[in-house]
N, C-alpha and C. Protein backbone atom coordinates (compact mmCIF):
# COMPACT_ATOMS: atom_id res chain seq x y z
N UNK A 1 0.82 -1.19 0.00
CA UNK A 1 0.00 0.00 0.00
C UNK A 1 0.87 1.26 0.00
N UNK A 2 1.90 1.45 0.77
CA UNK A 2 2.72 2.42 0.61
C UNK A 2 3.20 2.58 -0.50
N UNK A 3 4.29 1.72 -1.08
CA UNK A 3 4.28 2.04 -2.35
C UNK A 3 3.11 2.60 -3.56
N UNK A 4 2.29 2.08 -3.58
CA UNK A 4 1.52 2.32 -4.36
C UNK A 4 0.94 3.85 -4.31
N UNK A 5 0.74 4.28 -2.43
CA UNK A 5 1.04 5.95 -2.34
C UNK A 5 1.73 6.94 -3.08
N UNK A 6 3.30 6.20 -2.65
CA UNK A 6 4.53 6.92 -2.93
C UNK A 6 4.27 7.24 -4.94
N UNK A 7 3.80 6.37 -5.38
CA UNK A 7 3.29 5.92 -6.72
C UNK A 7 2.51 7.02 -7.35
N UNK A 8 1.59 6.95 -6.62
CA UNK A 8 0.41 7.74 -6.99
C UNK A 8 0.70 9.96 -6.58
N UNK A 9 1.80 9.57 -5.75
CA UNK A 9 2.14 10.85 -5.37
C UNK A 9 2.96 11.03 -6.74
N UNK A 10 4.40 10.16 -6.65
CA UNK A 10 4.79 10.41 -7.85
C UNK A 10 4.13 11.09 -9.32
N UNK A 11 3.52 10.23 -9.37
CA UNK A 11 2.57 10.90 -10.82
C UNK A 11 2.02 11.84 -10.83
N UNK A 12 0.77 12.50 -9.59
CA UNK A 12 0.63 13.93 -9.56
C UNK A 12 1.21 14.64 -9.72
N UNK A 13 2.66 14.23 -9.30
CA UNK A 13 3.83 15.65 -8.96
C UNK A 13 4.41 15.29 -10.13
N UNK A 14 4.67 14.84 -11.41
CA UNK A 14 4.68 15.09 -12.40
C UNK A 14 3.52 14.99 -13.62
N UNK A 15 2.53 15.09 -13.30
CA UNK A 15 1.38 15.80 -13.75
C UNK A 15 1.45 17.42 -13.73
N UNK A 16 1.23 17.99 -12.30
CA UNK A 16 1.74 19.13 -11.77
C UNK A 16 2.71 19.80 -12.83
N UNK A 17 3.74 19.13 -12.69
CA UNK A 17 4.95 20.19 -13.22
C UNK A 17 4.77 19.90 -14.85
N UNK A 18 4.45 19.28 -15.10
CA UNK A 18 4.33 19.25 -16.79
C UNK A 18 3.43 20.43 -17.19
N UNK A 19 1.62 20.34 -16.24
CA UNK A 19 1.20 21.41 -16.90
C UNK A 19 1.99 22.78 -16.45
N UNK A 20 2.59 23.08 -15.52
CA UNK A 20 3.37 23.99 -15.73
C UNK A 20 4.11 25.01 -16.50
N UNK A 21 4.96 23.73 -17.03
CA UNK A 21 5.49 23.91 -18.63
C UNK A 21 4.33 24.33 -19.63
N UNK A 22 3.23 23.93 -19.30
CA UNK A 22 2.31 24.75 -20.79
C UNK A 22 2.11 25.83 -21.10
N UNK A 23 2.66 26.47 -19.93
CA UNK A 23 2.43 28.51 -20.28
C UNK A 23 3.47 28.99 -20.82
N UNK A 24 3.66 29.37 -21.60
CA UNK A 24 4.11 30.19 -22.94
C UNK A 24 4.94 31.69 -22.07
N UNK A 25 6.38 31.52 -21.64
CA UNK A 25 6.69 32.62 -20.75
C UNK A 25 7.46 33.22 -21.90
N UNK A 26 8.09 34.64 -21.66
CA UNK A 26 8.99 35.62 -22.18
C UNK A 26 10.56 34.93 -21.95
N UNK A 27 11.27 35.59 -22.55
CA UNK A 27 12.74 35.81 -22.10
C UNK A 27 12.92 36.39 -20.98
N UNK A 28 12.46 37.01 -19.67
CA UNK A 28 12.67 36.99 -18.50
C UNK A 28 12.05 35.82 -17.73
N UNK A 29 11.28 35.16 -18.85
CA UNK A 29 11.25 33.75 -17.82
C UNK A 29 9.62 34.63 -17.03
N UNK A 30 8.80 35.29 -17.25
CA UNK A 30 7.56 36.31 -17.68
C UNK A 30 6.22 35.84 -18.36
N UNK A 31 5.39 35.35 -17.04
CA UNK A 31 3.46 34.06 -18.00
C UNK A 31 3.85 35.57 -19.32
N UNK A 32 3.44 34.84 -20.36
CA UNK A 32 2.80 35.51 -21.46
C UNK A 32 1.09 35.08 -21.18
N UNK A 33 0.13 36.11 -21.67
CA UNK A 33 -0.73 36.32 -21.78
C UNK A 33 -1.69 36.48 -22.83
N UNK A 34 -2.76 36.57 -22.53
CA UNK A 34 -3.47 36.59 -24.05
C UNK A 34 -3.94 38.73 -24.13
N UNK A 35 -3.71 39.06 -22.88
CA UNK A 35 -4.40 40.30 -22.80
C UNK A 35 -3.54 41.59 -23.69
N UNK A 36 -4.35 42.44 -24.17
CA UNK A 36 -4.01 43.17 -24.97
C UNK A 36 -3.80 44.32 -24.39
N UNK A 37 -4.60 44.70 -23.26
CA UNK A 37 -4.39 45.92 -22.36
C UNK A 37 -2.99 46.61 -21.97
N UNK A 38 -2.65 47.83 -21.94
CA UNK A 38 -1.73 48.36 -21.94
C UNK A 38 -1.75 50.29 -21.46
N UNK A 39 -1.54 50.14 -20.08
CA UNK A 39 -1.60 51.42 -19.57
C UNK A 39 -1.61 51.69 -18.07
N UNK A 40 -0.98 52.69 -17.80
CA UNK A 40 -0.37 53.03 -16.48
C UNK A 40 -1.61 53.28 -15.94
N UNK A 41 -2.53 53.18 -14.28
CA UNK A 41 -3.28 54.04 -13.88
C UNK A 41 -2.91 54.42 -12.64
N UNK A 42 -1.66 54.09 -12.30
CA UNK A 42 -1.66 55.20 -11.04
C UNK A 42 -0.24 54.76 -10.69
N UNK A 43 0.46 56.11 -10.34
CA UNK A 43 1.75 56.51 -9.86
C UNK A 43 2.52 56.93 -8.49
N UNK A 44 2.88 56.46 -7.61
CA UNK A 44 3.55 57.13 -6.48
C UNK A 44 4.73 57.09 -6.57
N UNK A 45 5.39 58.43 -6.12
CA UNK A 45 6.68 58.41 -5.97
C UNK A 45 7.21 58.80 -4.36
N UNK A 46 7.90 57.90 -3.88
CA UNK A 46 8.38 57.90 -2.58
C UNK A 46 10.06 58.58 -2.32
N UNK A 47 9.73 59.15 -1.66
CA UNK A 47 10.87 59.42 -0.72
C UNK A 47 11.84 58.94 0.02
N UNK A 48 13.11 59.29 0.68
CA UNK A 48 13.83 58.28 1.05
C UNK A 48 13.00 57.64 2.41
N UNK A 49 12.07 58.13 3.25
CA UNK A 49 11.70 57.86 4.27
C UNK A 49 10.21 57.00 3.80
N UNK A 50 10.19 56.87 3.04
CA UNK A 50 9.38 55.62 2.21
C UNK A 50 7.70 56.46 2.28
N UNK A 51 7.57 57.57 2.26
CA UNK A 51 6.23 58.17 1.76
C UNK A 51 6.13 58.74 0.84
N UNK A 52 5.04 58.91 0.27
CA UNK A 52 5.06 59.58 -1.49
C UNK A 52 5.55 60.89 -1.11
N UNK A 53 5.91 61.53 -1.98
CA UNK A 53 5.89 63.19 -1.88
C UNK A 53 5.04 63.72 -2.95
N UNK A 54 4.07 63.05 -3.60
CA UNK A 54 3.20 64.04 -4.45
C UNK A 54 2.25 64.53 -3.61
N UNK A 55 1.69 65.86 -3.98
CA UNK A 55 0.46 66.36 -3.60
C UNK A 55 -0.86 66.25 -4.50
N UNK A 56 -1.20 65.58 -3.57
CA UNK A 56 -2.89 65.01 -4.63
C UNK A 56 -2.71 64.18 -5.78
N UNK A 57 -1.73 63.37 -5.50
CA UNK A 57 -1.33 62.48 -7.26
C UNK A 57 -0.88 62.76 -8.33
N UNK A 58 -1.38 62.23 -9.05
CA UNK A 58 -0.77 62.71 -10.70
C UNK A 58 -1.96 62.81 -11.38
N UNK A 59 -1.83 63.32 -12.35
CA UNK A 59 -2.82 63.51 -13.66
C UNK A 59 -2.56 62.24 -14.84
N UNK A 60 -2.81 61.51 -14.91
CA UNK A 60 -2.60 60.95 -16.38
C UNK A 60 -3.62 61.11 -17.24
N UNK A 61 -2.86 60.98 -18.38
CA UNK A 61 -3.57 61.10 -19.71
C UNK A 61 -3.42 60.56 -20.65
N UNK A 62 -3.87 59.15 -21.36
CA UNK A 62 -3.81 58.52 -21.76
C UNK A 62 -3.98 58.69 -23.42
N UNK A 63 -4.50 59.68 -23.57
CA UNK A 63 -4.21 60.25 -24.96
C UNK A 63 -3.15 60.71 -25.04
N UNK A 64 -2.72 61.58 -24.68
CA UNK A 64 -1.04 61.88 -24.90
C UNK A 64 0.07 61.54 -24.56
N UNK A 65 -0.51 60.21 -23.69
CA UNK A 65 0.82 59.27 -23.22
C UNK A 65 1.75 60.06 -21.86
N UNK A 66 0.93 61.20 -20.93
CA UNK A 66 1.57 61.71 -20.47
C UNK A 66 1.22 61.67 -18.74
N UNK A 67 2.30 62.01 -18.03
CA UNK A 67 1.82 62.04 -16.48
C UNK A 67 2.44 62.63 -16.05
N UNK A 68 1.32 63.71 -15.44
CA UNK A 68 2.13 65.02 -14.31
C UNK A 68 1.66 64.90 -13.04
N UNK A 69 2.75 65.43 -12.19
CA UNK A 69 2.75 65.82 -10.82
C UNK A 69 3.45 66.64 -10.25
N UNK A 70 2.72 66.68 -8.69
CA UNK A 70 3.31 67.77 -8.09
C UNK A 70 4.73 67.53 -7.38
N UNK A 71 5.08 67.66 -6.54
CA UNK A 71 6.01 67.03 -5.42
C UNK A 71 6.14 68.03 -4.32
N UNK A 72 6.41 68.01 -3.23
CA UNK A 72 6.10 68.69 -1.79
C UNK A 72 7.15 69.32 -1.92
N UNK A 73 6.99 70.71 -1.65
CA UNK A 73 8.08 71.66 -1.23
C UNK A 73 9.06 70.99 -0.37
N UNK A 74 10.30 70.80 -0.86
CA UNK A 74 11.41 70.24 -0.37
C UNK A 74 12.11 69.01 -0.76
N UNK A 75 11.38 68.63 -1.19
CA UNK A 75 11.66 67.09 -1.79
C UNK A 75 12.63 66.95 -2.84
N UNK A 76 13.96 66.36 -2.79
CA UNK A 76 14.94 65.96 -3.63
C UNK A 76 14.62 65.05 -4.84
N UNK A 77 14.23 65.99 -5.63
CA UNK A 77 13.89 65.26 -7.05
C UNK A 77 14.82 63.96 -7.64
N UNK A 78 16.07 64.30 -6.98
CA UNK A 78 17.17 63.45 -7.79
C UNK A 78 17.31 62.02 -7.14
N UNK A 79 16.24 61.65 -6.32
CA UNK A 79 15.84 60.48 -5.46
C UNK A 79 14.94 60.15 -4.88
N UNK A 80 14.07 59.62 -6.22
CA UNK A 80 12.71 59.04 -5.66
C UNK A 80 12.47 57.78 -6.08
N UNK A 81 11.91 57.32 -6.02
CA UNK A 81 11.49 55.66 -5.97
C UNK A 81 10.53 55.83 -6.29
N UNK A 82 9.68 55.31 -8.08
CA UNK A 82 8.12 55.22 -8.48
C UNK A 82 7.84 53.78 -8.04
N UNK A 83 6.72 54.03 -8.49
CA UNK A 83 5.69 52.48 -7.81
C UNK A 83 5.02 52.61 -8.97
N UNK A 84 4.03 52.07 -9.29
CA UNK A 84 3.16 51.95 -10.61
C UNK A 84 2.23 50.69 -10.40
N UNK A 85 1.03 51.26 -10.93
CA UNK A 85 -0.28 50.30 -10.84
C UNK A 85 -0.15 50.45 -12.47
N UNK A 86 -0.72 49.19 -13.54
CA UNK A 86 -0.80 48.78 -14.79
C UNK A 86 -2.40 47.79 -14.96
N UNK A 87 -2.54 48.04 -16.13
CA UNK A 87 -3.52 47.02 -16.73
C UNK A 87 -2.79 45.35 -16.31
N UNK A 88 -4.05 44.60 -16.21
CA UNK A 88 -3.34 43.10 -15.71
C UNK A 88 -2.14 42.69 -16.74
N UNK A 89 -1.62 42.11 -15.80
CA UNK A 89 -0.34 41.12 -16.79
C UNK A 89 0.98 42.45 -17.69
N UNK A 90 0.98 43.17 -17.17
CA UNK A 90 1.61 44.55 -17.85
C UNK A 90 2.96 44.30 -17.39
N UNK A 91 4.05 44.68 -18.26
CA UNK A 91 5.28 44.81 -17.37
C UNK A 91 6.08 46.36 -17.71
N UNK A 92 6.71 47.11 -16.75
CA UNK A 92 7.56 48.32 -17.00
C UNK A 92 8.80 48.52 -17.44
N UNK A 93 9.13 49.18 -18.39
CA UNK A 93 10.56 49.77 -18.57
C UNK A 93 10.59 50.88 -18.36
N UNK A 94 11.92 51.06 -17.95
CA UNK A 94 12.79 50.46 -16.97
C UNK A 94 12.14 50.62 -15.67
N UNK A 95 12.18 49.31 -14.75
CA UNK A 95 11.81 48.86 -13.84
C UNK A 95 11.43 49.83 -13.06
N UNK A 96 10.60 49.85 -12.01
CA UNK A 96 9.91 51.13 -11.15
C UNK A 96 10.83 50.27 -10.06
N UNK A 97 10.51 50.89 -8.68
CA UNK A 97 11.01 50.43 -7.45
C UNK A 97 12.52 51.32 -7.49
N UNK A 98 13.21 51.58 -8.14
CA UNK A 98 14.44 51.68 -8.07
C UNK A 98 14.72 53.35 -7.79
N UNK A 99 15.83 53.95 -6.94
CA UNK A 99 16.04 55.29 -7.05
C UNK A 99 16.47 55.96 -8.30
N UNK A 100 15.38 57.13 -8.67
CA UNK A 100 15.08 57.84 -10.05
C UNK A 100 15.27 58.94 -9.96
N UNK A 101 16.05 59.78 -10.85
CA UNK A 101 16.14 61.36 -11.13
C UNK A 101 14.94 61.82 -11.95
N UNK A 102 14.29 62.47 -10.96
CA UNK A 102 13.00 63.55 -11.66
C UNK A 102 13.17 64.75 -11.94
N UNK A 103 14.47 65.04 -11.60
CA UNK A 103 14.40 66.52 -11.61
C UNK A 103 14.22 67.03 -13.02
N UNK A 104 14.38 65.85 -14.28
CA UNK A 104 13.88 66.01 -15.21
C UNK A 104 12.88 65.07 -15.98
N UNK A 105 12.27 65.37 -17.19
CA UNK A 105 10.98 64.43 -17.34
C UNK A 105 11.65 62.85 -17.91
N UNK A 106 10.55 62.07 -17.19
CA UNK A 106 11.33 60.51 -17.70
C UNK A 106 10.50 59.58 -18.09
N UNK A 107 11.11 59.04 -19.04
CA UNK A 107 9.78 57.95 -19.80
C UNK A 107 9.89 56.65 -19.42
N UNK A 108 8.78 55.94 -19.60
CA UNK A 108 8.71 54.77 -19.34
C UNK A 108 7.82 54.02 -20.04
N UNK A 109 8.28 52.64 -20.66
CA UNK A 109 7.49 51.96 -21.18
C UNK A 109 6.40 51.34 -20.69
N UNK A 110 5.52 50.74 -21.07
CA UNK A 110 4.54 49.60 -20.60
C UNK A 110 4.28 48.71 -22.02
N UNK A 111 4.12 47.40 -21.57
CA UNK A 111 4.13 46.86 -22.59
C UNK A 111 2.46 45.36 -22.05
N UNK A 112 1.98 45.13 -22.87
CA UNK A 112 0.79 44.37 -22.31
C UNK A 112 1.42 43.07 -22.23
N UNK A 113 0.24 42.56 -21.49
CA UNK A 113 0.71 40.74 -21.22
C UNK A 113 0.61 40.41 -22.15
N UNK A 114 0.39 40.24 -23.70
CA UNK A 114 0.65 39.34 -24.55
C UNK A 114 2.19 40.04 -25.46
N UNK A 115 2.68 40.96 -24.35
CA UNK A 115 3.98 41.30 -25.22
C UNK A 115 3.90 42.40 -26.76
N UNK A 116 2.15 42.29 -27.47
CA UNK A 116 2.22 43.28 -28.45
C UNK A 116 1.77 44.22 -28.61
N UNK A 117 1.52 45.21 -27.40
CA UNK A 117 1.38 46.70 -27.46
C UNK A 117 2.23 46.96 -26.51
N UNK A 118 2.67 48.29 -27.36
CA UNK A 118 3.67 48.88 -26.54
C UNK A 118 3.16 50.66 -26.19
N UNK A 119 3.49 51.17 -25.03
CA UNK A 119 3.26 52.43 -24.62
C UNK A 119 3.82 53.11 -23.89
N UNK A 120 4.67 54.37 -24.77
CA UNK A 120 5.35 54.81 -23.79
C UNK A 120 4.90 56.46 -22.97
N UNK A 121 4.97 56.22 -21.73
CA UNK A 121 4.43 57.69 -20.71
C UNK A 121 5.97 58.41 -20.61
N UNK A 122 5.28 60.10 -20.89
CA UNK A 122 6.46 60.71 -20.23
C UNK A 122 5.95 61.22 -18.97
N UNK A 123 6.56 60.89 -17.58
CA UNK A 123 6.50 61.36 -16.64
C UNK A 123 7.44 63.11 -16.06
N UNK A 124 6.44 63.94 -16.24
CA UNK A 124 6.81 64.78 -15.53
C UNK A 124 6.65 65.35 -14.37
N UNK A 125 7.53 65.95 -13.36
CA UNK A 125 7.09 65.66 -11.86
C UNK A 125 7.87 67.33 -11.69
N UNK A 126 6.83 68.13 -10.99
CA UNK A 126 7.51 69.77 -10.38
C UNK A 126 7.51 69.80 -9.35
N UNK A 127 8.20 70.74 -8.65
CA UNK A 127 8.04 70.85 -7.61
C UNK A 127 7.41 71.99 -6.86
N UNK A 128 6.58 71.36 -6.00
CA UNK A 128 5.78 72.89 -5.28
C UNK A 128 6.69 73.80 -5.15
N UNK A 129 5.68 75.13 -6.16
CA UNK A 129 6.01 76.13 -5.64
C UNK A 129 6.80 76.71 -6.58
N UNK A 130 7.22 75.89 -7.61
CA UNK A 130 8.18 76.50 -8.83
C UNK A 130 6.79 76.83 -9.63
């Protein structure tokens, strides 16, 4: 009887990992998708003390591929960290999370989960009070 367990486990667990293998990933090793969607809807940019510094968000605009904001009087443009919300299955260029110079405008791709739309936002970010 044990064996026949050990047996029957066996085979699930390569059942399991086979369908695995059936999803169709990217060159980062990335599910590909069937979705066509492609677009940023919401932006924070953090500070070194890990809170946003925009005031009241950003504006996007999806017709002109563009996104503005404010940033709090004082805030060192030349080190912020974006975050980014996307349509499902979306991935960013170049990567958000990472410390970013705003002090001038910066673009970023999005590209949809099936890999064939591409969209690029220019992010521009001021600072209160200029």
């Amino acid at each position: 009887m044990k064996s026949l367990y050990k047996f029957l486990t066996f085979i699930i667990i390569c059942l399991l990992s086979q369908s695995c293998n059936d999803y169709p990933v990217d060159e980062n090793g990335l599910l590909l998708t069937d979705s066509e969607e492609c677009y940023i809807s919401s932006l924070i940019l953090r500070g070194p003390d890990d809170r946003d510094v925009l005031i009241s968000g950003v504006t996007i605009d999806d017709e002109n591929n563009t996104i503005t904001g404010v940033a709090k009087f004082g805030t060192n443009m030349t080190k912020l960290k974006p975050e980014c919300g996307t349509a499902k299955d979306c991935i960013v260029t170049p990567a958000m999370g990472v410390w970013t110079d705003f002090s001038q405008p910066r673009q970023y791709t999005v590209i949809s989960g099936n890999r064939q739309v591409k969209k690029t936002y220019t992010v521009t970010i001021t600072l209160q009070g200029e």
